[in-house]
Protein backbone atom coordinates (compact mmCIF):
# COMPACT_ATOMS: atom_id res chain seq x y z
CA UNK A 1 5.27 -1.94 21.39
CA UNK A 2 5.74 -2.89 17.55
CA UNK A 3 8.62 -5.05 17.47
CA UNK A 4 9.84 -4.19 14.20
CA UNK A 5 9.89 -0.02 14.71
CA UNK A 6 11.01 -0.20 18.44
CA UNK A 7 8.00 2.37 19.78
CA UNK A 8 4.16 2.15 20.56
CA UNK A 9 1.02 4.66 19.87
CA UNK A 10 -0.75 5.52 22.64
CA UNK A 11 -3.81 8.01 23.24
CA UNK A 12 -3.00 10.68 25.74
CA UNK A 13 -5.62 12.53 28.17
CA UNK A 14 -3.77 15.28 29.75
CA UNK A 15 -3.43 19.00 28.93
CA UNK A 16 -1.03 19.34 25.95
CA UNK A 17 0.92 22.00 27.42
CA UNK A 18 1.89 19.42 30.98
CA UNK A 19 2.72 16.48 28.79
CA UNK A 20 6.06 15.00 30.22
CA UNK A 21 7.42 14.46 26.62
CA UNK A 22 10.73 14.82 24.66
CA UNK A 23 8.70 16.59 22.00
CA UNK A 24 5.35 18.15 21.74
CA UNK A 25 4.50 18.83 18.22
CA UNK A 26 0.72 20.34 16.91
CA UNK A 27 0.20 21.56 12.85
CA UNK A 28 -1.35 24.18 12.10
CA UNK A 29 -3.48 25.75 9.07
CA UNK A 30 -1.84 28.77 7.53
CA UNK A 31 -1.46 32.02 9.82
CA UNK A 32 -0.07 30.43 13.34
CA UNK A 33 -0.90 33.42 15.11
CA UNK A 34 -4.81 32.40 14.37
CA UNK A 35 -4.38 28.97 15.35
CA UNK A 36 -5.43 28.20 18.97
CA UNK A 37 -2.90 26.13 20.07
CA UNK A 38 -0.22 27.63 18.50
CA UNK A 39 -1.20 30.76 20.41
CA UNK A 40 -1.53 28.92 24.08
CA UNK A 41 2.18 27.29 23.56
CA UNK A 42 3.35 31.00 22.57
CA UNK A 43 1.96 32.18 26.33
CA UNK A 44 3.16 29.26 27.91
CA UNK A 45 6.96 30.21 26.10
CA UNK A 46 6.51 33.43 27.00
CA UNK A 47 6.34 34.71 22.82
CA UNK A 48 9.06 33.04 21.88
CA UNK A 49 7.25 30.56 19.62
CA UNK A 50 5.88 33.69 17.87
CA UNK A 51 8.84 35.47 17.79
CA UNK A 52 11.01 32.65 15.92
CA UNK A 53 8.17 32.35 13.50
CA UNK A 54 8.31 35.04 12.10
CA UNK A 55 12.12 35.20 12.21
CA UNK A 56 12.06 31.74 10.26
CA UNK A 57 9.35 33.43 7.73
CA UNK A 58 7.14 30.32 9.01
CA UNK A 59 3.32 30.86 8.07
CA UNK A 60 1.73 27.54 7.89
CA UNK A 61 2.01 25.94 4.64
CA UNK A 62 2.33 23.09 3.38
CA UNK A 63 6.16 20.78 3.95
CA UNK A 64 6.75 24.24 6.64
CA UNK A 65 8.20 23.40 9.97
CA UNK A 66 9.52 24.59 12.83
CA UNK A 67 11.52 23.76 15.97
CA UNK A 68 12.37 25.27 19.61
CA UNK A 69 13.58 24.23 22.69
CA UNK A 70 11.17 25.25 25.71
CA UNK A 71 14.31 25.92 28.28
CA UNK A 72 11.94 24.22 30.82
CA UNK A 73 9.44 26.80 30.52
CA UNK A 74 6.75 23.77 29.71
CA UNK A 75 7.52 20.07 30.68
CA UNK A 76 7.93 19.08 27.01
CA UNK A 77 11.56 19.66 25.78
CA UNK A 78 11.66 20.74 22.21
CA UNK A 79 8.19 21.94 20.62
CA UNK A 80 7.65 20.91 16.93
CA UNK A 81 5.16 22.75 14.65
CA UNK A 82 4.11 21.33 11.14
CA UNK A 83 2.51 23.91 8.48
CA UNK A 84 -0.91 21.93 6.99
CA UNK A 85 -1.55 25.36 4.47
CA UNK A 86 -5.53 25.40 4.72
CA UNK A 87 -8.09 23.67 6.25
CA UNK A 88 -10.34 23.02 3.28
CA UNK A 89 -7.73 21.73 1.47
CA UNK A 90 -6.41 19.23 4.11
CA UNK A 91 -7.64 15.79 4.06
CA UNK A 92 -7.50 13.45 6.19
CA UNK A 93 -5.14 11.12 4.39
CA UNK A 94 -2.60 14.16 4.81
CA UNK A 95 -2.04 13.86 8.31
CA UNK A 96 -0.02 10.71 7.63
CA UNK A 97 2.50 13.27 6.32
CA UNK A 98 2.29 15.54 9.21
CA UNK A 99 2.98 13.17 11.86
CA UNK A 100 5.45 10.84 9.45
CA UNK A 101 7.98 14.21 9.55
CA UNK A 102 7.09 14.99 13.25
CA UNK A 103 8.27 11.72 14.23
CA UNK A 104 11.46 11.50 12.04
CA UNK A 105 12.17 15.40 13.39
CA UNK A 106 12.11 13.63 16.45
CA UNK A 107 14.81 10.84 15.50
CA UNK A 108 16.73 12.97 14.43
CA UNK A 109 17.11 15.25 17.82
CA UNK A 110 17.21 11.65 19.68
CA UNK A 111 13.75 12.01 21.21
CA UNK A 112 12.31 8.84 22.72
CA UNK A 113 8.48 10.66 23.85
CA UNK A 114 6.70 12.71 21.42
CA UNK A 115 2.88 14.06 22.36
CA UNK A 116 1.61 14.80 19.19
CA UNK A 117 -2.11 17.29 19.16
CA UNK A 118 -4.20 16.01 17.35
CA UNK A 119 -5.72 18.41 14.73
CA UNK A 120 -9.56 19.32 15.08
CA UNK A 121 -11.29 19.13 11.91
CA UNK A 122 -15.03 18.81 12.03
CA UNK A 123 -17.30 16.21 13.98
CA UNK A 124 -17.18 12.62 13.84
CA UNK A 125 -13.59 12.77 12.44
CA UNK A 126 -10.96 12.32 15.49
CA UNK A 127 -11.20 8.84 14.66
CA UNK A 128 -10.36 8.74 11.44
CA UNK A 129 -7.66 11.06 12.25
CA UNK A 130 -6.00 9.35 14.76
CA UNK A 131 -5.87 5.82 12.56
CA UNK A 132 -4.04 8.27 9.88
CA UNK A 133 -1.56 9.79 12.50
CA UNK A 134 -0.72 6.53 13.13
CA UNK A 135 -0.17 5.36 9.82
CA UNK A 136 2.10 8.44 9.40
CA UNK A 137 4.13 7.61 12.22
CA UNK A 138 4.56 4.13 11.13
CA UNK A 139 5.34 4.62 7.26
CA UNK A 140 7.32 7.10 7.99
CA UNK A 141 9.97 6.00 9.98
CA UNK A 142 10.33 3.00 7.75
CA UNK A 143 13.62 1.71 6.71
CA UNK A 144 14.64 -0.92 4.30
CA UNK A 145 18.62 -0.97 5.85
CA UNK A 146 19.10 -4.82 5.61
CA UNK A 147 21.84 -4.61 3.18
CA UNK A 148 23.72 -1.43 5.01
CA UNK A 149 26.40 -1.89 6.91
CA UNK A 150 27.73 1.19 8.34
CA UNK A 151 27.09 1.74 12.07
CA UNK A 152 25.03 4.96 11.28
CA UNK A 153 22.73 3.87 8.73
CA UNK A 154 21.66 0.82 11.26
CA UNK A 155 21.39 3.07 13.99
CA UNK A 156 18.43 2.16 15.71
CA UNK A 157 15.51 4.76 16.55
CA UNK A 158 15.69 7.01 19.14
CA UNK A 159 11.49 7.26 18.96
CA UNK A 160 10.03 5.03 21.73
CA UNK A 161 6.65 6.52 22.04
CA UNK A 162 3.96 8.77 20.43
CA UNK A 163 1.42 9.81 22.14
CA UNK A 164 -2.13 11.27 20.67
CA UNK A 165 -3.48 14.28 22.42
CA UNK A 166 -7.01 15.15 21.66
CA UNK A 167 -7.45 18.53 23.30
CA UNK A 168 -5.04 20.97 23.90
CA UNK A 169 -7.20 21.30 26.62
CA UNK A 170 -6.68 18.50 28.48
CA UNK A 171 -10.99 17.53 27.87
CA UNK A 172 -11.14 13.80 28.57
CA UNK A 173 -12.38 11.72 25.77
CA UNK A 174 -15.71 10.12 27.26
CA UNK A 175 -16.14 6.56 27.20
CA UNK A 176 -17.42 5.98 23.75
CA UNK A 177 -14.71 8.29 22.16
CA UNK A 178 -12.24 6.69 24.06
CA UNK A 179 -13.14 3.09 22.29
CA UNK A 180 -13.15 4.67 19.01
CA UNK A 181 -9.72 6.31 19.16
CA UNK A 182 -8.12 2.82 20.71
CA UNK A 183 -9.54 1.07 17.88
CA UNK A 184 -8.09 3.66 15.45
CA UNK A 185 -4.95 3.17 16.90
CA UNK A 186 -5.15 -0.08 16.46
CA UNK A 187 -6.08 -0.36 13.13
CA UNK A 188 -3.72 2.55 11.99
CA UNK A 189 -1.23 0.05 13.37
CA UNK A 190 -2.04 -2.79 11.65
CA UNK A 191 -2.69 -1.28 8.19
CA UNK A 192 0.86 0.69 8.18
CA UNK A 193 2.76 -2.56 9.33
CA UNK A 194 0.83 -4.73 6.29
CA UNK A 195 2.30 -1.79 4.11
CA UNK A 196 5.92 -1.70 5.62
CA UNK A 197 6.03 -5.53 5.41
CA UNK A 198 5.00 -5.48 1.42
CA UNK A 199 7.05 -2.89 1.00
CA UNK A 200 10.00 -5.15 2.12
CA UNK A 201 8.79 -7.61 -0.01
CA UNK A 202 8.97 -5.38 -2.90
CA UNK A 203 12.35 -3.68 -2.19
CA UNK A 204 14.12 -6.82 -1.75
CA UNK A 205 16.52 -8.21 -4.23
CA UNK A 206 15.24 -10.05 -6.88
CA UNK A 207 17.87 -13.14 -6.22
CA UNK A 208 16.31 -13.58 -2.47
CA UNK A 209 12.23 -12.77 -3.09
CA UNK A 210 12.04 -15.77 -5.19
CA UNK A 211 9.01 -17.13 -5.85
CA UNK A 212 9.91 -19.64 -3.33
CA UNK A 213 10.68 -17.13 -1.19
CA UNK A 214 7.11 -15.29 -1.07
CA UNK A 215 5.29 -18.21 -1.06
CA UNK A 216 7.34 -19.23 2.64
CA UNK A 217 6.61 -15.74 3.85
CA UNK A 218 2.62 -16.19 2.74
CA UNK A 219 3.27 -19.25 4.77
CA UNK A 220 4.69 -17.66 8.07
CA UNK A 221 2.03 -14.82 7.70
CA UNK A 222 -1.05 -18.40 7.97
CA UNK A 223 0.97 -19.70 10.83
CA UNK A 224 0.70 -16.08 12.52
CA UNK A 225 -2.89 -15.84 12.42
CA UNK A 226 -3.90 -19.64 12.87
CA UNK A 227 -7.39 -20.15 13.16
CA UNK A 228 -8.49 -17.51 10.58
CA UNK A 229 -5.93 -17.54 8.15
CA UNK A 230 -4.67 -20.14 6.00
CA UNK A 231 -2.39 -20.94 2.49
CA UNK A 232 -2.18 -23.36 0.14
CA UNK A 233 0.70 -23.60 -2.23
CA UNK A 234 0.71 -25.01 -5.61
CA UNK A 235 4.12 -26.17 -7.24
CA UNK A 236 4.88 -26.47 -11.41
CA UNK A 237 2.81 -29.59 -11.25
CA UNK A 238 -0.26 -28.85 -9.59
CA UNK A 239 -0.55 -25.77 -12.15
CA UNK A 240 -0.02 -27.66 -14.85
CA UNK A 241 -2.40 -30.40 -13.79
CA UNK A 242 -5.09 -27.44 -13.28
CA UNK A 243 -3.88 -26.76 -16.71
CA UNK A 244 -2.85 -23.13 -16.18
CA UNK A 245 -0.41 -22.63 -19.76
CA UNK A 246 0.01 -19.07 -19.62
CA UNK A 247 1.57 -18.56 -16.06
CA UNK A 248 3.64 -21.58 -16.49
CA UNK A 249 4.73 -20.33 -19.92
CA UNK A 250 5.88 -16.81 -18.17
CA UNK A 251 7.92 -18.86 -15.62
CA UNK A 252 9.37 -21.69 -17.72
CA UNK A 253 12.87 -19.80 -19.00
CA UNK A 254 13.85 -19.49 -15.14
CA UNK A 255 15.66 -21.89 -12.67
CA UNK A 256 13.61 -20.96 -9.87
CA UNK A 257 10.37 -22.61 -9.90
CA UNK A 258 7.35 -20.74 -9.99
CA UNK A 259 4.79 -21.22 -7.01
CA UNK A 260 0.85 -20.08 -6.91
CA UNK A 261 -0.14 -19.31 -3.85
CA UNK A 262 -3.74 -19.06 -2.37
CA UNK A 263 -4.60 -17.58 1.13
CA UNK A 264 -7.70 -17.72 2.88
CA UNK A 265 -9.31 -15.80 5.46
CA UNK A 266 -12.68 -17.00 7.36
CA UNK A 267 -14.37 -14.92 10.04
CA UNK A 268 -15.94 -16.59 12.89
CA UNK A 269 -19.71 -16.12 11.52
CA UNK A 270 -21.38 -16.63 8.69
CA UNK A 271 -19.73 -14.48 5.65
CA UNK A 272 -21.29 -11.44 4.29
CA UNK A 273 -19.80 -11.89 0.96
CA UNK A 274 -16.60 -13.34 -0.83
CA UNK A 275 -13.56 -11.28 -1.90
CA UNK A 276 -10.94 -12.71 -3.92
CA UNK A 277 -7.82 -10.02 -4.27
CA UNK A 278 -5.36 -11.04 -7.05
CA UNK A 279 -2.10 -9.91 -7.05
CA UNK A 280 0.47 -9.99 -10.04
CA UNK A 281 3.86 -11.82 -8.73
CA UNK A 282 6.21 -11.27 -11.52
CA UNK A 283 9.01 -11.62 -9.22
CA UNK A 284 12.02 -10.70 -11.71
CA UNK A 285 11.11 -9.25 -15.47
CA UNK A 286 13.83 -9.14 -17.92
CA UNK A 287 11.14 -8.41 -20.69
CA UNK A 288 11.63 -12.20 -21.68
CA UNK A 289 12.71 -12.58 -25.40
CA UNK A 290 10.92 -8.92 -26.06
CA UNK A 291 14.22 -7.95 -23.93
CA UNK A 292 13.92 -4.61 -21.91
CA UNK A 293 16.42 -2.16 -22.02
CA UNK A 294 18.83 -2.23 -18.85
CA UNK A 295 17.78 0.95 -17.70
CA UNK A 296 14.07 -0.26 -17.52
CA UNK A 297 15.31 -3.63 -16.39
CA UNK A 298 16.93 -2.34 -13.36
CA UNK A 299 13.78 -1.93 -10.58
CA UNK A 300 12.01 -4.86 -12.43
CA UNK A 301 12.32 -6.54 -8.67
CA UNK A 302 9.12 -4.45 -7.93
CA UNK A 303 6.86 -6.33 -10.58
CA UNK A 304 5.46 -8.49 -7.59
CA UNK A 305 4.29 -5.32 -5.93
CA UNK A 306 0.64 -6.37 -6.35
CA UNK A 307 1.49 -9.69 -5.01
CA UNK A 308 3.24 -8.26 -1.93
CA UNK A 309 0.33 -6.10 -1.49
CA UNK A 310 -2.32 -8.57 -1.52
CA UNK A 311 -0.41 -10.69 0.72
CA UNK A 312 0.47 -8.46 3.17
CA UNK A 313 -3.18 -7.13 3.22
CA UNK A 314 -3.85 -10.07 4.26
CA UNK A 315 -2.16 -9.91 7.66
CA UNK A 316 -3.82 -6.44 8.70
CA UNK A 317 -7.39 -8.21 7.82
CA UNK A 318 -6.64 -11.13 9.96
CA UNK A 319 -5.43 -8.53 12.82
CA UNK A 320 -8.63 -6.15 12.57
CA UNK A 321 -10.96 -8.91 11.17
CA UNK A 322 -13.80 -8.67 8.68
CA UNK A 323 -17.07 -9.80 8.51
CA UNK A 324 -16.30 -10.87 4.67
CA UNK A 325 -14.44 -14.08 3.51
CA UNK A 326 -11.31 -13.14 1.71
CA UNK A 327 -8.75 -14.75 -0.54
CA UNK A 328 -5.61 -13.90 -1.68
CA UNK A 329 -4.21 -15.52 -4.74
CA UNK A 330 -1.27 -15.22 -6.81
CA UNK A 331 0.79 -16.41 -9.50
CA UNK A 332 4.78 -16.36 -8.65
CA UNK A 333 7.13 -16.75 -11.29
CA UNK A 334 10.25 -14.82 -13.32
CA UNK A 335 10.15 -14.06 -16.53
CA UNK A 336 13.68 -14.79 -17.86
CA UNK A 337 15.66 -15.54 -20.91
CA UNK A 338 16.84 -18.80 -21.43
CA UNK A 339 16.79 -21.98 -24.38
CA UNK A 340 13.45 -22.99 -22.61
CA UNK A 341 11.92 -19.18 -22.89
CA UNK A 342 8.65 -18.83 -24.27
CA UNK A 343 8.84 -17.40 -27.89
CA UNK A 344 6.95 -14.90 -29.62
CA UNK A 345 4.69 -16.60 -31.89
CA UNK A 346 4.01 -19.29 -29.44
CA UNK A 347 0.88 -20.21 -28.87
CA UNK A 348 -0.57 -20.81 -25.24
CA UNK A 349 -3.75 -22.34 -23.90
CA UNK A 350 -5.01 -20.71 -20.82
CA UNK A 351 -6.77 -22.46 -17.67
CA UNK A 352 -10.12 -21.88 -18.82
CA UNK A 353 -8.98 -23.21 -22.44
CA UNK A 354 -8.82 -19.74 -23.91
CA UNK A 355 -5.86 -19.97 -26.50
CA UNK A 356 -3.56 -17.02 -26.94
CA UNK A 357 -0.97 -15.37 -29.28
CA UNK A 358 1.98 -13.94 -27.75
CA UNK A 359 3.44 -11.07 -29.96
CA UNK A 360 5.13 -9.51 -27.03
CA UNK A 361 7.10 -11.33 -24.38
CA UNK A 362 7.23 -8.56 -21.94
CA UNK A 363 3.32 -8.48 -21.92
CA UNK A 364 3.68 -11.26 -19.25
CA UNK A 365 1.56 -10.11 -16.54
CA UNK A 366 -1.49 -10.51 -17.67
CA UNK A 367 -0.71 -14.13 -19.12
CA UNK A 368 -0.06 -14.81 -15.02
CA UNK A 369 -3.31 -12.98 -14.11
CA UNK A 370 -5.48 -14.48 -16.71
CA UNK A 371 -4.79 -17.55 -15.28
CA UNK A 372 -5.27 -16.55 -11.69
CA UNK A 373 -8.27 -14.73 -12.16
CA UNK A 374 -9.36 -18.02 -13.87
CA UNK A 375 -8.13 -20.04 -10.32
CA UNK A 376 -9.70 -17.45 -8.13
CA UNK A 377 -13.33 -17.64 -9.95
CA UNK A 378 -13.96 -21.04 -10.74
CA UNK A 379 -11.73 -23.01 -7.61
CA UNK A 380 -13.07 -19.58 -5.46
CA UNK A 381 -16.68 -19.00 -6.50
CA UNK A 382 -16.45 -15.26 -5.78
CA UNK A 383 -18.97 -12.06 -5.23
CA UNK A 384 -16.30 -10.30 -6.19
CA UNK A 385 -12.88 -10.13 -7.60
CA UNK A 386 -10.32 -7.09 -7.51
CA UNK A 387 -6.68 -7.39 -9.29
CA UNK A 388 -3.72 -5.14 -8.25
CA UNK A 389 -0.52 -5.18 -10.97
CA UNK A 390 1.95 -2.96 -12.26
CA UNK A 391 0.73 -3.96 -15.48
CA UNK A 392 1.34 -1.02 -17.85
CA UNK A 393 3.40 1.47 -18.63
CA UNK A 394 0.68 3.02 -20.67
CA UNK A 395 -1.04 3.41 -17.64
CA UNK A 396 1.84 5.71 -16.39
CA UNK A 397 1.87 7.68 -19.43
CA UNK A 398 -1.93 8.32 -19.29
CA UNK A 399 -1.60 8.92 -15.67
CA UNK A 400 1.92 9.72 -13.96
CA UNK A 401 3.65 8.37 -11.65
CA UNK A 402 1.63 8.40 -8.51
CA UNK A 403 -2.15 7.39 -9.68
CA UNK A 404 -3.66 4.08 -10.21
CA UNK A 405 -5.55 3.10 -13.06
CA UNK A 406 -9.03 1.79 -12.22
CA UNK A 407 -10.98 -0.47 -14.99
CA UNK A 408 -13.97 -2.17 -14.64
CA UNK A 409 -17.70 -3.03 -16.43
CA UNK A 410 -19.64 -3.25 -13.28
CA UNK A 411 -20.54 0.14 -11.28
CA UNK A 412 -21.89 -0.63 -8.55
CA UNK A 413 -18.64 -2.14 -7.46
CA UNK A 414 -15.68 0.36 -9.09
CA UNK A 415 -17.87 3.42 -7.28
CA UNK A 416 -17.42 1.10 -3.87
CA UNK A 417 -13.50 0.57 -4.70
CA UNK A 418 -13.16 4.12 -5.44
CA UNK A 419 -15.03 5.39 -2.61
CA UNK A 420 -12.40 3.22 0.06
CA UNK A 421 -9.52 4.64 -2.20
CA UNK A 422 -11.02 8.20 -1.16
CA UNK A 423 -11.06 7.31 2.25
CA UNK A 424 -7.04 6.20 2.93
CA UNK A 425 -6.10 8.63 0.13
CA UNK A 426 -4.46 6.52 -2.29
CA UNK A 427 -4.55 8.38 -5.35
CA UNK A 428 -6.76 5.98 -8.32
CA UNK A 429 -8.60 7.23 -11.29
CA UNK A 430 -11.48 5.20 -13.14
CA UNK A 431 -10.22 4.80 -16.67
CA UNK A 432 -12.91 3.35 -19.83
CA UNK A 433 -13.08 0.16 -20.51
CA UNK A 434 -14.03 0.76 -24.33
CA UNK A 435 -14.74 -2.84 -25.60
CA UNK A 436 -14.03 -1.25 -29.12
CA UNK A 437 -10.73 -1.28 -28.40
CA UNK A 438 -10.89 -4.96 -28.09
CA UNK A 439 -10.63 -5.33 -31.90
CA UNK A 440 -6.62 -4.88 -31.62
CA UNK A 441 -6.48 -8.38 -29.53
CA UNK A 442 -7.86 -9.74 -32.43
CA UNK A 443 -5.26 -13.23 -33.94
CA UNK A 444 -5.34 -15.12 -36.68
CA UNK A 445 -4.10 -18.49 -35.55
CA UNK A 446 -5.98 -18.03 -31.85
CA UNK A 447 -8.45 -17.09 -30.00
CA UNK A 448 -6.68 -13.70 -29.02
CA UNK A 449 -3.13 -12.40 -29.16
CA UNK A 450 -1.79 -11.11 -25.55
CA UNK A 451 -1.12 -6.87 -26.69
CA UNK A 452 -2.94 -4.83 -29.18
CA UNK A 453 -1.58 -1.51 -31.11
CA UNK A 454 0.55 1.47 -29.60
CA UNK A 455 -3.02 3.04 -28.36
CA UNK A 456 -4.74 2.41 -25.56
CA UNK A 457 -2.30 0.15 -24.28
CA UNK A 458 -3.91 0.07 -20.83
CA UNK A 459 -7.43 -0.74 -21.57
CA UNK A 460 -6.39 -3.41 -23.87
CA UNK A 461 -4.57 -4.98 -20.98
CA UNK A 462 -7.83 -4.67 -19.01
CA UNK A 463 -9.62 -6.17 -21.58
CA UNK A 464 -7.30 -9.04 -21.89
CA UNK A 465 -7.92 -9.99 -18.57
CA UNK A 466 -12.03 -9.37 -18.53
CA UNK A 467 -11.79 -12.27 -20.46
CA UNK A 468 -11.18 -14.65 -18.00
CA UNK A 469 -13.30 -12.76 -15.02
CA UNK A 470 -16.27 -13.33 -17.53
CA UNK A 471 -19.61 -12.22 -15.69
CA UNK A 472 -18.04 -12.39 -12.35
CA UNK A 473 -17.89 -8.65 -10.76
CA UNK A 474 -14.86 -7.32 -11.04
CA UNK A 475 -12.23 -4.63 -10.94
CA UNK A 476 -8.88 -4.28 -12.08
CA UNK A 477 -6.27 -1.88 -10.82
CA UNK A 478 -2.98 -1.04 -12.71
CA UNK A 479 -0.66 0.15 -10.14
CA UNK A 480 2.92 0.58 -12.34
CA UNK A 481 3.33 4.02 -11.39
CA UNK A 482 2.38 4.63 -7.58
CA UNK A 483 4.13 0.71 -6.94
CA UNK A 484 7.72 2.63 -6.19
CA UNK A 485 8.69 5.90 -6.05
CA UNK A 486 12.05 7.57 -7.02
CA UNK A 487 11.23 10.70 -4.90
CA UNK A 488 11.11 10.84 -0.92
CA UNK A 489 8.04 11.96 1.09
CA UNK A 490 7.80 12.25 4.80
CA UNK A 491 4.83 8.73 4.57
CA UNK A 492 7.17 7.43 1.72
CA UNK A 493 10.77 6.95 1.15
CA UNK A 494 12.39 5.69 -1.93
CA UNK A 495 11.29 2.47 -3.23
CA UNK A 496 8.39 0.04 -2.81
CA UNK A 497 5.67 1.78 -1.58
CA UNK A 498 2.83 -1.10 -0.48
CA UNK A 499 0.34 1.10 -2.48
CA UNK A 500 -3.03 0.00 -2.75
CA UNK A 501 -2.90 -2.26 0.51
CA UNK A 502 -4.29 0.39 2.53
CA UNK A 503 -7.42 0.53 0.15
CA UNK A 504 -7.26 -2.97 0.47
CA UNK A 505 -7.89 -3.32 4.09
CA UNK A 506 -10.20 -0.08 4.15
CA UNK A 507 -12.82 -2.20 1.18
CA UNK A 508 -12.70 -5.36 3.32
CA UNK A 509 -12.57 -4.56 7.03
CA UNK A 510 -15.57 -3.00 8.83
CA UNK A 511 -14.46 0.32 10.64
């Protein structure tokens, strides 16, 4: 049983229709009276599934749902059906949704059992399915209710367990499928709780995820998984010593002191290759003396989010394993106002000696970055480096709110980072990296100035920082929009989201 969500995911065996359950809950694709086990839980009820279907106009699509009680009539208590709209244009990412609103439908009745059918979609996908469905179930009854204080909102969940069914049948799994759906379960598991834990990370106030603060938890995440994983934290003055100007700039107008943090996981053989994930850890950002306005400054708490979700990736890799030596690295620090501020006009020297222009205070990110991308290839020696921030807000424009912006010179690898986005679902799009553009970054008292013009605003970020990856292969990702959301759905309330860890732990892990 998780400790943290108070249930456990478990594959069931039996017939559907005998499961001794508080709820038994099945989706189905448009029409229910075509769907198979819609139509053998409408026998079993005696046509009163059918008959409050179409009484609730409910036809299958899409956000639909519908609930009965069984008046003993099947063991299960209360069935729960969840429209999917069609099959070809259900993936398997979507089920996270499906089973995310099953499970809070069951909260919210006070269910502790729910048997859930799992869907069947083609060969050689129940797998894959069930890690999703667990996902779902995880994300969605997440919570971030530290700071509530009425007795409801910290009522605990009802939800104890949630049970996979893979025939409505009752056909036993054989041996080999049996393995495969455990270890989906188990990796569903561990990738949902790395997301819930960055997206506390994210969603906590600004004046308690310190840099300090992040850096302790990357610490107690090392002491978890001793043996394969491990951290090193740098203070002011090892950063300075490694000469690292720009990060230290960013962070030098704030009390708290900033910390860069490195984690390290080894597998037990010989690596395949070497990953090094970099994740912006802006912790608080005012805008610096290029002050934001308060209504932009308000969720500036979330500029760590690629931090928190290369950290927490972290833990679900160490869980699952990988045959691939990965580190984490980032750069923690607030970017605040203050007599010892960095100024526009200043001019910084970076870690790899790289002197820059600022011209733009609250272009701060990718000062931090250059300098950990610097860290990450020369102390790292990587195959390959990714970087996750929420970097732009040109990206957002170009892109919305939900999609990441993927940038990147080398093909071979963005086409491999794209294809694992594809896979969990996370919603990225490969944007050009059109060196022409680099003429904007262009200084006359330095070697480069830290924005360029109105235009392209999100490539020239992206170029900024290809400048200290150099020939190492590399990919950045600009998550500012899809890092919070303002808008519930069932997989993902309000706030912090832990987007892109998922992708994360799908590029580095071996299913």
């Amino acid at each position: 049983m998780d400790a943290k969500t108070g249930f456990e995911v478990t594959l069931l065996t039996g017939p559907a229709l005998q499961a001794q359950v508080d709820v038994l809950a099945f989706t189905t694709f448009g029409d229910p009276s075509k769907d198979a086990v819609f139509k053998s839980a409408d026998q079993a009820l005696g046509g009163h599934l059918a008959e409050v279907a179409k009484a609730e106009s409910f036809e299958g699509k899409p956000g639909q749902s519908l609930s009965i009680y069984t008046h003993g009539k099947i063991p299960a208590k209360r069935v729960v059906v969840i429209g999917a709209g069609g099959r070809g244009d259900f993936s398997n990412a979507n089920l996270r949704d499906v089973t995310a609103a099953i499970a809070q439908s069951a909260n919210k009745v006070n269910a502790a059992s729910v048997a859930f059918v799992l869907p069947v979609l083609g060969a050689n996908r129940d797998a894959l399915l069930a890690q999703m469905a667990v996902e779902g179930v995880h994300l969605g009854t997440y919570k971030f209710g530290r700071y509530l204080t009425s007795e409801d909102q910290k009522k605990p969940h009802s939800l104890k367990s949630f049970g996979l069914v893979t025939d409505v049948k009752g056909k036993k799994p054989n041996a080999s499928q049996t393995k495969q759906l455990t270890a989906a379960i188990a990796r569903g598991a561990a990738i949902a709780q790395a997301t819930n834990y960055a997206r506390d990370l994210i969603n906590e106030p600004a004046a308690v995820a310190t840099p300090a603060h992040i850096a302790a938890q990357a610490q107690a995440l090392a002491k978890k998984h001793k043996g394969s994983l491990s951290v090193t934290v740098l203070d002011a003055k090892k950063c300075a010593e490694l000469g690292m100007g720009m990060f230290l700039a960013v962070g030098q107008g704030s009390d708290q002191e900033p910390r860069f943090v490195h984690m390290t996981y080894k597998p037990a053989k010989k690596p395949k290759k070497k990953i090094a994930l970099i994740g912006k850890g802006v912790t608080f950002d005012s805008g610096g003396y290029s002050l934001k306005p308060s209504a932009s400054m308000e969720d500036m708490k979330i500029d760590m989010s690629g931090a928190a979700a290369v950290i927490s990736a972290m833990d679900a890799i160490a869980t699952i394993g990988s045959e691939n030596e990965v580190h984490a690295v980032t750069a923690l620090c607030e970017n605040l106002v203050s007599g010892r501020a960095y100024k526009l006009g200043d001019v910084l020297t970076s870690m790899d000696g790289t002197t820059v222009e600022i011209n733009n205070t609250d272009a701060e990110g990718r000062l931090t970055l250059g300098d950990a991308i610097t860290y990450a290839r020369t102390k790292i020696d990587p195959d390959e480096m990714f970087d996750f921030a929420t970097l732009t807000g040109a990206c957002m424009v170009a892109l919305g709110p939900y999609t990441a912006g993927v940038m990147s010179d080398n093909e071979p690898l963005v086409k491999n980072w794209l294809a694992a986005a594809q896979q969990t679902g996370e919603d990225m799009w490969r944007l050009p990296l059109n060196t022409r553009l680099r003429e904007q970054l262009k200084s006359p008292i330095a070697d480069m100035r830290n924005t360029g013009d109105r235009y392209g605003g999100a490539i020239t970020a992206g170029l900024f920082l290809k400048t200290f990856a150099k020939d190492t292969p590399w990919v950045h990702v600009d998550i500012a929009g899809p890092a919070s959301t303002s808008s519930n759905r069932p997989s993902q309330p309000k706030g912090g989201t832990g987007f892109a860890v998922a992708t994360i732990v799908e590029y580095a892990t071996k299913r």
